[in-house]
Protein backbone atom coordinates (compact mmCIF):
# COMPACT_ATOMS: atom_id res chain seq x y z
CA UNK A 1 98.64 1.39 381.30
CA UNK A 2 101.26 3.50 383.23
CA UNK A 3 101.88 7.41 381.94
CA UNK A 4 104.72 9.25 382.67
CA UNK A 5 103.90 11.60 385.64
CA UNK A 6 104.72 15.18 385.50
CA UNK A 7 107.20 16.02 387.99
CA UNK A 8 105.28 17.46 391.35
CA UNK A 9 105.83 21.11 391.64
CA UNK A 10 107.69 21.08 395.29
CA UNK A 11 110.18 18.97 393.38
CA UNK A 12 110.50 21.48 390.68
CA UNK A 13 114.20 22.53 390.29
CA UNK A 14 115.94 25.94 391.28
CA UNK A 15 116.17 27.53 387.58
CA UNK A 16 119.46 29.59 388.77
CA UNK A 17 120.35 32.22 391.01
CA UNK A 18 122.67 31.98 394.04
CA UNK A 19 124.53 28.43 394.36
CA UNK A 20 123.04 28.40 397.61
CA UNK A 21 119.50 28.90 396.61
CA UNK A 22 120.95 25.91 393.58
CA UNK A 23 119.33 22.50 395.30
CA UNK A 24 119.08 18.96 393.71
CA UNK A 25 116.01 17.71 392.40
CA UNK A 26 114.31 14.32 391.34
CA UNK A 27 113.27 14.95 388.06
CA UNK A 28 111.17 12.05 386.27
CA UNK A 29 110.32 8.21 387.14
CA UNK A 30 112.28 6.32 384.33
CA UNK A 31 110.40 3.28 385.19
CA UNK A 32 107.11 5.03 383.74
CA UNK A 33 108.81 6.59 381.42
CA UNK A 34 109.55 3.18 380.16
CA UNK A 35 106.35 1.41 380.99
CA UNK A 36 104.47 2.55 377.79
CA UNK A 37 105.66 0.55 374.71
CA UNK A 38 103.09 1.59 372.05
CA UNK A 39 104.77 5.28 372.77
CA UNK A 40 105.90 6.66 369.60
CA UNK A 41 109.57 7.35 368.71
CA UNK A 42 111.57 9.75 370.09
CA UNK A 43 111.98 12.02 373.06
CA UNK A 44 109.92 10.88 376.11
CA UNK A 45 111.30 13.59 378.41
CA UNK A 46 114.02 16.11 377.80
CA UNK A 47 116.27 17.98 380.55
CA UNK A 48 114.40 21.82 380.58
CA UNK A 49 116.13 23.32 383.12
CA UNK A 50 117.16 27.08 382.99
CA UNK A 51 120.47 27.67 383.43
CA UNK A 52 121.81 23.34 382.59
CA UNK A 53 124.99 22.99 381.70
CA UNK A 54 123.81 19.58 380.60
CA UNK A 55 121.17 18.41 377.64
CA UNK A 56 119.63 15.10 378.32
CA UNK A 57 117.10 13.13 376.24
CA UNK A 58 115.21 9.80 377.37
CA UNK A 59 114.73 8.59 374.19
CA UNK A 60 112.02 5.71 372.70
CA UNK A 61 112.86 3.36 369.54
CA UNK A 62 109.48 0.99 368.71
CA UNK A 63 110.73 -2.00 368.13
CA UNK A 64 112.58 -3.38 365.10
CA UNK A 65 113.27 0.70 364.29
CA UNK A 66 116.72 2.51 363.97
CA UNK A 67 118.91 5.80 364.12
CA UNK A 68 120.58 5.86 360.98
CA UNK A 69 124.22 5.81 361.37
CA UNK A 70 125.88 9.28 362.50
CA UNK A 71 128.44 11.00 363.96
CA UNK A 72 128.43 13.76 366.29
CA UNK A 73 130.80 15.95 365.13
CA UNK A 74 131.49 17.94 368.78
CA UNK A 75 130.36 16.56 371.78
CA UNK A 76 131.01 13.13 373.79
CA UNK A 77 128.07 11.80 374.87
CA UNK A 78 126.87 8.62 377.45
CA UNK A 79 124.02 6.72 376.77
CA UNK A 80 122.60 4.65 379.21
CA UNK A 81 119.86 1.36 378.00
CA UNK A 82 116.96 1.92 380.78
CA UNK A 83 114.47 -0.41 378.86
CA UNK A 84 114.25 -3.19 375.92
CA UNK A 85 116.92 -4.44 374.08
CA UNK A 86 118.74 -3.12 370.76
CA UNK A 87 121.96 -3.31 369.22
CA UNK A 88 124.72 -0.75 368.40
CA UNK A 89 126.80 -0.92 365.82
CA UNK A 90 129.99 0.55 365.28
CA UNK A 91 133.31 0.70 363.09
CA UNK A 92 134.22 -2.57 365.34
CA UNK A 93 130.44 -4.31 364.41
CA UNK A 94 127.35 -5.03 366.11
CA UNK A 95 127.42 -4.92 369.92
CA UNK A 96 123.73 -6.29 371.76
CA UNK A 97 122.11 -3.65 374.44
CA UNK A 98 120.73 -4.59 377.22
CA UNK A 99 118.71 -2.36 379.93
CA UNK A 100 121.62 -1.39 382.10
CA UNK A 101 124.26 -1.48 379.14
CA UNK A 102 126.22 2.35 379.98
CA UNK A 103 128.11 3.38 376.87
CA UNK A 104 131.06 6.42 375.92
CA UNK A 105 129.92 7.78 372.10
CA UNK A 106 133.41 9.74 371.44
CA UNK A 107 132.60 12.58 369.50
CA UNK A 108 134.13 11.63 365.94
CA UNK A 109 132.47 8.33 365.93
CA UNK A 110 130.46 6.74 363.54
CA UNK A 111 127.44 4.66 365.14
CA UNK A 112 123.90 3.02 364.48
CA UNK A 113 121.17 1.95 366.86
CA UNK A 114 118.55 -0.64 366.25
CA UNK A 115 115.84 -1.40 369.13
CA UNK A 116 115.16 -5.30 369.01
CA UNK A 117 111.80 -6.99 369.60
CA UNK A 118 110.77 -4.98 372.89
CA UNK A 119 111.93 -1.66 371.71
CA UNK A 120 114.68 0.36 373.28
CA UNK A 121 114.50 3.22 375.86
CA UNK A 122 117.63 4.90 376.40
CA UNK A 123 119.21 8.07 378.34
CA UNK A 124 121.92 10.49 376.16
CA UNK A 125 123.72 13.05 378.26
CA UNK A 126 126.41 15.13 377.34
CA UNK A 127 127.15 18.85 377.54
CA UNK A 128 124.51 21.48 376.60
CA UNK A 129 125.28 22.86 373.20
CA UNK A 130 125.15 26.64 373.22
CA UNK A 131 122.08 28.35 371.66
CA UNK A 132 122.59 29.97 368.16
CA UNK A 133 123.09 34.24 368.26
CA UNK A 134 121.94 36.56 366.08
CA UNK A 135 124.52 38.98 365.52
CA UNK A 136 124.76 42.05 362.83
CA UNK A 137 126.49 41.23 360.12
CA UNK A 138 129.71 43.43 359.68
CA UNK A 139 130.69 43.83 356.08
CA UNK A 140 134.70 42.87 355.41
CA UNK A 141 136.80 44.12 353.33
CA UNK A 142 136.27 40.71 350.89
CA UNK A 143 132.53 41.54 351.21
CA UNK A 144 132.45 44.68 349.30
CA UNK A 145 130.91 43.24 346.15
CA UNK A 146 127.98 42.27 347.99
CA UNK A 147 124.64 44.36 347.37
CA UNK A 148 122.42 44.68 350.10
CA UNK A 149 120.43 41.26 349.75
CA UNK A 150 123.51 39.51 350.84
């Protein structure tokens, strides 16, 4: 049975810095990725990269599973089919998904995901949200009533 092979360390990434010392990089083989069907669901390999402006997922349904229909709220995002078969369905109704099948999610829209009989492998990509800051908490003017547990 084929694993998923860590990425070599010569092809690790530049994590930053100058955009010339910035150089592409290969970063998984999705064919391996994809080669393990007992894998459990979820994420089979994430985008890690210091300083992406990108978040990316390859993602594993078993087959006959689902993703709950959702919406995300803020962010487009593409999803690419790299393995099995599934079916999205949308406001418009089901639409099959075939390895290869490249589609837009608007942000707004509502959607489902089902992985048919071989289970579905597929790549989301859309921009990197920003991490959550802890900031002090300045009291307003509306806040005054509030003791000192908040």
């Amino acid at each position: 049975m084929s694993k998923a092979h860590p990425v070599p360390a010569a092809d690790a990434p530049c994590t930053g810095g100058r955009a010339e010392d910035v150089v592409p990089s290969v970063l998984a083989d999705v064919r391996s990725l994809t080669a393990v069907p007992e894998a459990p669901a979820g994420a089979v390999w994430k985008l890690a990269e210091t300083g992406r402006q990108l978040d990316a997922n390859v993602v594993h349904l078993p087959p006959r599973r689902r993703v709950d229909t959702h919406a995300e709220r803020d962010l487009d995002v593409l999803l690419l089919v790299v393995g099995g078969d599934g079916t999205l369905v949308t406001a418009e109704g089901p639409r099959p998904l075939t390895e290869g099948s490249l589609l837009w999610l608007p942000h707004g829209s509502r959607r489902s995901l089902s992985a048919g009989e071989n289970g579905l492998y597929y790549l989301t990509v859309h921009p990197r949200r920003p991490g959550l800051r802890i900031q002090r908490w300045e009291p307003s003017d509306g806040d005054a009533g509030a003791g000192a547990d908040g």
